[in-house]
C-alpha atoms as a PDB file:
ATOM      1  CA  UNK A   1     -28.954   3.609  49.103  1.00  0.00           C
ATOM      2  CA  UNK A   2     -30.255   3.179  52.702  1.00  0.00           C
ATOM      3  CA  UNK A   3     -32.738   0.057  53.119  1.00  0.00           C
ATOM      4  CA  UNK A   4     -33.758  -1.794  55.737  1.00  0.00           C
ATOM      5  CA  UNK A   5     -33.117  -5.576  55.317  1.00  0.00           C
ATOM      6  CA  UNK A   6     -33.207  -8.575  57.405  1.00  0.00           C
ATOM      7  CA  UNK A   7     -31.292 -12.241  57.082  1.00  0.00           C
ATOM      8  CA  UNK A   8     -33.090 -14.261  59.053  1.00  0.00           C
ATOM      9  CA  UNK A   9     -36.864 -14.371  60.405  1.00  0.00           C
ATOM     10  CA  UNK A  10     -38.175 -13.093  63.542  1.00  0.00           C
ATOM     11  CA  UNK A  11     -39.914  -9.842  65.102  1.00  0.00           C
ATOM     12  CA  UNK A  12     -38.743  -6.759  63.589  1.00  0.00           C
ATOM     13  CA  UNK A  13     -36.692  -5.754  66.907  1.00  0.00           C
ATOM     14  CA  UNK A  14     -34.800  -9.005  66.407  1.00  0.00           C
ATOM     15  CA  UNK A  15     -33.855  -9.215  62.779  1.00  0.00           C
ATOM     16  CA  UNK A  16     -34.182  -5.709  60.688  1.00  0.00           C
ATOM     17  CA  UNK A  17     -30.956  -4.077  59.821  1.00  0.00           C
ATOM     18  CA  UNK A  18     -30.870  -0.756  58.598  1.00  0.00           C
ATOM     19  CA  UNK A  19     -27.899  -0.179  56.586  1.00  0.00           C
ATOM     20  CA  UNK A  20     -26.288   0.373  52.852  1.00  0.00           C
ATOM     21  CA  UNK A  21     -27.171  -1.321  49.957  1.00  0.00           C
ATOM     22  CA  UNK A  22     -26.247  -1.147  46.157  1.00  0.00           C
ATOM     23  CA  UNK A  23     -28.539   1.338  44.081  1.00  0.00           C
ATOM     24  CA  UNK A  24     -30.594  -0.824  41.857  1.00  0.00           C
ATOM     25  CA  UNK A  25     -30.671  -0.213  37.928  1.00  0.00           C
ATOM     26  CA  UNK A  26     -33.832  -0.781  35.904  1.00  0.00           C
ATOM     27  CA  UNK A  27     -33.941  -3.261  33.060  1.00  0.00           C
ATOM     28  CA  UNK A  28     -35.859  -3.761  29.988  1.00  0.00           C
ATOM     29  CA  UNK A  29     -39.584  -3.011  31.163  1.00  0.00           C
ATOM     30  CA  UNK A  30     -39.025  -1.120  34.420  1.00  0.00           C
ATOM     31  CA  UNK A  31     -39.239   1.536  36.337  1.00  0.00           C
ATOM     32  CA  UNK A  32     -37.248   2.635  39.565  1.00  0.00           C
ATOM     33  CA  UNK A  33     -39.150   4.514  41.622  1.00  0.00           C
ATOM     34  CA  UNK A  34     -37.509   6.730  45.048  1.00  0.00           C
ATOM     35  CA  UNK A  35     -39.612   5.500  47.605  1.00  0.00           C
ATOM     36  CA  UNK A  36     -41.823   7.643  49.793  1.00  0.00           C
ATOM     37  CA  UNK A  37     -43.607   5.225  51.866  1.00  0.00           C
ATOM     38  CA  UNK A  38     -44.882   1.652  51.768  1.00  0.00           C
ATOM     39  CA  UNK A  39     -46.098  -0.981  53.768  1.00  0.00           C
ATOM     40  CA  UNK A  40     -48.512  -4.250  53.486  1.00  0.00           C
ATOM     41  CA  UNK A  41     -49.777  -6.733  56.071  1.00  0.00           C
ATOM     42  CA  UNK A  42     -47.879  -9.729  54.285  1.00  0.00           C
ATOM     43  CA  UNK A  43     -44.894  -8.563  54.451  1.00  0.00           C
ATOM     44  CA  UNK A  44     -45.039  -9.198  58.619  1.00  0.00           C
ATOM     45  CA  UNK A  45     -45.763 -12.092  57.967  1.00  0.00           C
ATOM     46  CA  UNK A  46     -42.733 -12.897  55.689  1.00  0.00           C
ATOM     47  CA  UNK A  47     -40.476 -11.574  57.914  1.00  0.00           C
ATOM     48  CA  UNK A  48     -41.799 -13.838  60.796  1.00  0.00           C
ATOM     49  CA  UNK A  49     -42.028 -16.812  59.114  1.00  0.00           C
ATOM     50  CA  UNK A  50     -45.600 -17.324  59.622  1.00  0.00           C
ATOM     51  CA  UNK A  51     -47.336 -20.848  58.780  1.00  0.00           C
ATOM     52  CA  UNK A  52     -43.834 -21.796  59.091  1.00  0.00           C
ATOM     53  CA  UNK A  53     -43.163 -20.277  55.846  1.00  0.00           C
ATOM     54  CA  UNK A  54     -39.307 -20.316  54.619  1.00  0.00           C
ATOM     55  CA  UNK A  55     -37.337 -17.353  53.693  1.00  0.00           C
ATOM     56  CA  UNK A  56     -37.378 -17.099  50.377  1.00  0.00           C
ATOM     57  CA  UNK A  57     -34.013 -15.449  49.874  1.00  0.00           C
ATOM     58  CA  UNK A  58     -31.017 -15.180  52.246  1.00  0.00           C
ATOM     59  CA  UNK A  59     -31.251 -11.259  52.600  1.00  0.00           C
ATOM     60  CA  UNK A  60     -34.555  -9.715  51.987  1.00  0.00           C
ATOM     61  CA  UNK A  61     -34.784  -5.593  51.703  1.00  0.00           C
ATOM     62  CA  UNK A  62     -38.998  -6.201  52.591  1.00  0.00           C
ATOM     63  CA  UNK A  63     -42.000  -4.285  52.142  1.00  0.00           C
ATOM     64  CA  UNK A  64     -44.470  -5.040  48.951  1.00  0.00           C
ATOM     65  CA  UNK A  65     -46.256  -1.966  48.503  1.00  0.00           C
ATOM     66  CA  UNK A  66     -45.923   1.893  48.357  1.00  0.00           C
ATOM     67  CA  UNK A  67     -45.615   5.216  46.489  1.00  0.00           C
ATOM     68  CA  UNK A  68     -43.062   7.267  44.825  1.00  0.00           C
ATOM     69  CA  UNK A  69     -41.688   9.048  42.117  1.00  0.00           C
ATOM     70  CA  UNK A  70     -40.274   7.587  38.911  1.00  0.00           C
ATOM     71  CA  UNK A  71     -36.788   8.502  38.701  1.00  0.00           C
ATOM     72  CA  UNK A  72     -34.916   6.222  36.327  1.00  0.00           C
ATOM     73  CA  UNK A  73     -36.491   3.830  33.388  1.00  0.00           C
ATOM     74  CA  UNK A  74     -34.974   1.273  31.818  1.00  0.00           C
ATOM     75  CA  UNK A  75     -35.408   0.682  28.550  1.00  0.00           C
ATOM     76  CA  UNK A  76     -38.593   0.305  26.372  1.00  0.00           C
ATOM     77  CA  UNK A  77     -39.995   2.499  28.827  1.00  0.00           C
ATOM     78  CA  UNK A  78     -41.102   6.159  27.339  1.00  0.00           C
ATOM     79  CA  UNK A  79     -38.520   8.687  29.318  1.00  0.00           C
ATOM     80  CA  UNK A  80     -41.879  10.874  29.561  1.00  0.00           C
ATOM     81  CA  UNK A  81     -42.536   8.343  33.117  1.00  0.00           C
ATOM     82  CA  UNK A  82     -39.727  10.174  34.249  1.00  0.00           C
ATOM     83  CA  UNK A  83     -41.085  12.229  37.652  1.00  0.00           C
ATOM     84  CA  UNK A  84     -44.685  10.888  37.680  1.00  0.00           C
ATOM     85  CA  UNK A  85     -45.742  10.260  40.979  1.00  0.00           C
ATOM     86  CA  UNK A  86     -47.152   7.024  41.260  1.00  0.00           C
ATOM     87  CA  UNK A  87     -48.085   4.022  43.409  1.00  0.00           C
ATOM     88  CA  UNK A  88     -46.091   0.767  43.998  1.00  0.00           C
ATOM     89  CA  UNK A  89     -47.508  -2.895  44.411  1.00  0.00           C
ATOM     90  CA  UNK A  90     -46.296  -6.221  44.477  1.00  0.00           C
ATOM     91  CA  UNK A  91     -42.388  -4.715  44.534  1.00  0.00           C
ATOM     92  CA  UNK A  92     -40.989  -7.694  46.992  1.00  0.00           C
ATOM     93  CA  UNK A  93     -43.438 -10.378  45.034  1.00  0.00           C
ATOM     94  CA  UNK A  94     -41.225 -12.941  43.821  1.00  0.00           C
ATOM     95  CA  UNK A  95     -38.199 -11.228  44.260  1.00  0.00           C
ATOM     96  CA  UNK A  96     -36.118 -10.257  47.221  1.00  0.00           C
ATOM     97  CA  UNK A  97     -36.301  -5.939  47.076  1.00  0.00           C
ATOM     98  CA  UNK A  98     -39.425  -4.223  48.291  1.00  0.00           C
ATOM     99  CA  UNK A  99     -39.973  -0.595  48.985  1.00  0.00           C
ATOM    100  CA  UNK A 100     -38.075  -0.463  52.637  1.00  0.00           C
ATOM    101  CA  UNK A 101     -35.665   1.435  51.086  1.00  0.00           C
ATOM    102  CA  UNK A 102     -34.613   5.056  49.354  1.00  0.00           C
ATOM    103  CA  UNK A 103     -35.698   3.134  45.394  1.00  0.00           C
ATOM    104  CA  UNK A 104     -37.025   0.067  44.556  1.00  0.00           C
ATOM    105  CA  UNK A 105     -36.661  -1.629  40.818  1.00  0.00           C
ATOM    106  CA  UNK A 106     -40.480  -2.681  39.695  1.00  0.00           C
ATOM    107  CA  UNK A 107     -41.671  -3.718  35.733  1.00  0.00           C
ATOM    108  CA  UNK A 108     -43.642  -0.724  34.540  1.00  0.00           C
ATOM    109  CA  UNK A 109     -47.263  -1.848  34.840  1.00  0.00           C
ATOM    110  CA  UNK A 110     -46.643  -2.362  38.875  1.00  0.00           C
ATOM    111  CA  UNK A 111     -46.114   1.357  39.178  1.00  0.00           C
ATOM    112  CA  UNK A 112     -49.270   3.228  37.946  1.00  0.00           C
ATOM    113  CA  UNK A 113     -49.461   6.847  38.688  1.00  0.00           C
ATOM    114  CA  UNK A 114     -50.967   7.678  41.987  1.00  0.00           C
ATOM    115  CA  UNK A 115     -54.748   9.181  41.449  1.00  0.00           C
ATOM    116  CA  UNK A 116     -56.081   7.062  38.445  1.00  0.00           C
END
């Protein structure tokens, strides 16, 4: 999948990389979603280490919210998720793969269907 991604902290000229990544797999309890569009104020602030803030991760794919379509469920999710349209939050919380890229991994709950 394409994703942008950076490795070190600075302004996005400096550090994001747009290249090819793995396609991620859902586990028990999650969703993947192909991403439409996302964005969130914290994630610039992430990537340029504001408060003087460490990276959490040595790569980061960034971006912690955004919408979608459910294309893939892992399991213990119903299979009737399966092309609901639905918003994404909190993807990048905790973990190192937002939604700045073509699907993003996320547990169930964080992916509610857009217009509820």
């Amino acid at each position: 999948m394409r994703a942008a991604f950076y490795d070190k902290q600075g302004s996005a000229r400096e550090v994001l990389v747009v290249g090819d990544l793995p396609d991620p797999h859902p586990g028990a309890g999650e969703v993947r979603v192909k991403v439409v569009a996302g964005l969130n104020p914290s994630d610039i602030k992430t990537r340029t280490g504001f408060g003087g803030k460490a990276m959490p991760f040595p790569r980061i794919v960034p971006h912690q919210d955004g919408s979608g379509v459910i294309d893939a469920v892992g399991p213990g999710v119903p299979e009737t998720r399966l092309g609901e349209r639905v918003w994404i939050y909190m993807a990048q919380w905790g973990n190192a793969f937002g939604t700045a890229a073509e699907f993003v991994v996320v547990p169930s709950l964080q992916a509610p269907q857009r217009g509820l």
